[in-house]
C-alpha atoms as a PDB file:
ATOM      1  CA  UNK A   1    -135.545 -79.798  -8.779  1.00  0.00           C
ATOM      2  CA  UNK A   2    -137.779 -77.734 -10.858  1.00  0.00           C
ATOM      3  CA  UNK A   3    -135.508 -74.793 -10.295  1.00  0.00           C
ATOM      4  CA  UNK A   4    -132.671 -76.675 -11.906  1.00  0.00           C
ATOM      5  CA  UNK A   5    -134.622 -78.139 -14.937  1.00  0.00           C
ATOM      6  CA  UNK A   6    -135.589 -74.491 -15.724  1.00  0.00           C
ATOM      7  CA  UNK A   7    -131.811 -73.240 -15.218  1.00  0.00           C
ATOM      8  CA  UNK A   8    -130.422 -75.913 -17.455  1.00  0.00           C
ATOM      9  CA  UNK A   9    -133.130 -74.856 -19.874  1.00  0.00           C
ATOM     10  CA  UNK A  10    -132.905 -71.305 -19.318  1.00  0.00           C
ATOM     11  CA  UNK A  11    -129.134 -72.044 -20.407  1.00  0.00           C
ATOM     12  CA  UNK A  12    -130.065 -74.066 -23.564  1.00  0.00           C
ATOM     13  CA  UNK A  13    -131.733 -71.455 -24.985  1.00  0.00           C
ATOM     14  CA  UNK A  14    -129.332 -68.627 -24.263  1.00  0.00           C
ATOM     15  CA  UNK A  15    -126.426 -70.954 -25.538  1.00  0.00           C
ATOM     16  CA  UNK A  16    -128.042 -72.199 -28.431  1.00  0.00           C
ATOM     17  CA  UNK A  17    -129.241 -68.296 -29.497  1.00  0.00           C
ATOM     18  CA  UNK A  18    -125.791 -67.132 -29.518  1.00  0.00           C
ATOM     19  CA  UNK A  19    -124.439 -70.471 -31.490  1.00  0.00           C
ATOM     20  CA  UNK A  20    -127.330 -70.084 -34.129  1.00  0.00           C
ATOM     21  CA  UNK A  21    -126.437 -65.849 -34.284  1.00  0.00           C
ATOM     22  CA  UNK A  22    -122.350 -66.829 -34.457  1.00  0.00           C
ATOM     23  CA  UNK A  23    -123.384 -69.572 -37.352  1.00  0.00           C
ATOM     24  CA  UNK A  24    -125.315 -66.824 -39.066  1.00  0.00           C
ATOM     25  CA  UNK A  25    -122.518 -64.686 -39.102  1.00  0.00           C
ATOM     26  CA  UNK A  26    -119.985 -67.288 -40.564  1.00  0.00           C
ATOM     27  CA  UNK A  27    -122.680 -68.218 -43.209  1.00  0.00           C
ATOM     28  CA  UNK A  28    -122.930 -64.377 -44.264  1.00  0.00           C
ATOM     29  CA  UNK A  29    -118.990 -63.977 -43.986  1.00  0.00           C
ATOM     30  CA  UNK A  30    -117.428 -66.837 -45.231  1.00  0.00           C
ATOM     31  CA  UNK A  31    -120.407 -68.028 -47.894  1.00  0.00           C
ATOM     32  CA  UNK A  32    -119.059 -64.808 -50.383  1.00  0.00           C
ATOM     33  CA  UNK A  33    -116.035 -66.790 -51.041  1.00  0.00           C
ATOM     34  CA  UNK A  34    -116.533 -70.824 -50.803  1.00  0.00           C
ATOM     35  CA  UNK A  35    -118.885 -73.173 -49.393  1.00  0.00           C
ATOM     36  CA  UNK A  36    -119.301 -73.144 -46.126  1.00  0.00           C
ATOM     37  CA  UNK A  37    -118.595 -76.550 -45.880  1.00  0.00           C
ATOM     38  CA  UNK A  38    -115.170 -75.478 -45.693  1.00  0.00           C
ATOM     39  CA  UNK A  39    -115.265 -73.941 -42.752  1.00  0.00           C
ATOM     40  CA  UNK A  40    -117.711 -76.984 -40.842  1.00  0.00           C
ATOM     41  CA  UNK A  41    -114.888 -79.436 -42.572  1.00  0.00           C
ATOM     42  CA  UNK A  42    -111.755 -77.859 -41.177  1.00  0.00           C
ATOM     43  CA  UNK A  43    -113.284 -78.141 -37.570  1.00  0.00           C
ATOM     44  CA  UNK A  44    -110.008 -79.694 -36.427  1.00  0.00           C
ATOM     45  CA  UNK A  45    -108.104 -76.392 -36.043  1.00  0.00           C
ATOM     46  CA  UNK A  46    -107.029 -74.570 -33.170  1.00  0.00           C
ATOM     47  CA  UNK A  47    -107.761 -71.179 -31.773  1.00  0.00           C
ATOM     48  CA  UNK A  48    -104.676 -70.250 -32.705  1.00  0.00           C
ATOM     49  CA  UNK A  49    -105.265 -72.210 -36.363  1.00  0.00           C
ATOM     50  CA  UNK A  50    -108.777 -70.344 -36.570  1.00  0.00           C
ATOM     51  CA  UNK A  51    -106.999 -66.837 -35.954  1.00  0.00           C
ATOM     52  CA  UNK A  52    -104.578 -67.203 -38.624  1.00  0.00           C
ATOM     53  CA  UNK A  53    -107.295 -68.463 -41.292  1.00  0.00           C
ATOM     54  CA  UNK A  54    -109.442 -65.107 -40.174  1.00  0.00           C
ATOM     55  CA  UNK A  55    -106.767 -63.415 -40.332  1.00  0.00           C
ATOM     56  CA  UNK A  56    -106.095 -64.649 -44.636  1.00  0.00           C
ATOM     57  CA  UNK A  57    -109.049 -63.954 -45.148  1.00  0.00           C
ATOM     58  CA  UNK A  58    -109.140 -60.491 -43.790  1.00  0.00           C
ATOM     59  CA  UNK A  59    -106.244 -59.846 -46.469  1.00  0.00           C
ATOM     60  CA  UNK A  60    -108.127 -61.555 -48.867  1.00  0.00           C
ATOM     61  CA  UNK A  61    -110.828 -58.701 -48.620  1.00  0.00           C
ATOM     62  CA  UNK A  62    -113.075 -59.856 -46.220  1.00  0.00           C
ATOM     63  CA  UNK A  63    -115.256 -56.943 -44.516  1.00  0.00           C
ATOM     64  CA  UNK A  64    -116.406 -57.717 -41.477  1.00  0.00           C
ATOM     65  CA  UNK A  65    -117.798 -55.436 -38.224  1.00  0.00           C
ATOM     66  CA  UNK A  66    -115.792 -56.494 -35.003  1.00  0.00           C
ATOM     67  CA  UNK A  67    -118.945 -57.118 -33.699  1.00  0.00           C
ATOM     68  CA  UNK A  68    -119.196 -59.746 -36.659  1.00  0.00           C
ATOM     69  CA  UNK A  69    -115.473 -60.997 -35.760  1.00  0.00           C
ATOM     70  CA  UNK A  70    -116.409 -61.418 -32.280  1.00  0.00           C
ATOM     71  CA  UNK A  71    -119.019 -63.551 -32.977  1.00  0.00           C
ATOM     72  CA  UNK A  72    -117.598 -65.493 -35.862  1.00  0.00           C
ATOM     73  CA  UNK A  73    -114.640 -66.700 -33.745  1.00  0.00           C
ATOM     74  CA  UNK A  74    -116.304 -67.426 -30.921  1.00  0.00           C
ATOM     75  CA  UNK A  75    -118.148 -69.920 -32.908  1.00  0.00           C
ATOM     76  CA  UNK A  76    -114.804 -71.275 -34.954  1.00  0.00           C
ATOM     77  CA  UNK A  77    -113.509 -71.966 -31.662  1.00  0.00           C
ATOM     78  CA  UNK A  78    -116.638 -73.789 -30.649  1.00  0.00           C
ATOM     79  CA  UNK A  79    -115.386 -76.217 -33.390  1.00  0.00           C
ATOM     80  CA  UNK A  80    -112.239 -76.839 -31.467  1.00  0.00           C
ATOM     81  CA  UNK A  81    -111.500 -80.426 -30.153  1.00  0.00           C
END
């Protein structure tokens, strides 16, 4: 039992580290531009939805490292329903 409780914690934290990191990225990126209020808003989108929007905004002159993009849609697509 106690081996579980500290797995399921163990995964907490790793999860919740790599949410919080994602959501720092998409506050740097997407905070330049509009609020990002925006972005929690349109949380109805789909991957494909979320591409397409990164996508704009790359023409729009967003600079991002792909390490950046990586993390940024990992965490739109955490908004998914």
């Amino acid at each position: 039992m106690k081996k579980i409780v500290i797995a399921v914690l163990m995964f907490t934290m790793v999860f919740s580290a790599v949410v919080f990191a994602a959501n720092d990225a998409v506050e740097k990126l997407c905070s330049g531009c509009h609020a990002t209020e925006n972005v929690y808003n349109a949380s109805k989108r789909t991957t494909q939805r979320w591409d397409s929007t990164y996508t704009r905004m790359v023409r729009h002159g967003l600079k991002a490292t792909p390490e950046d993009e990586k993390a940024v849609k990992e965490y739109l697509y955490t908004l998914v329903p």
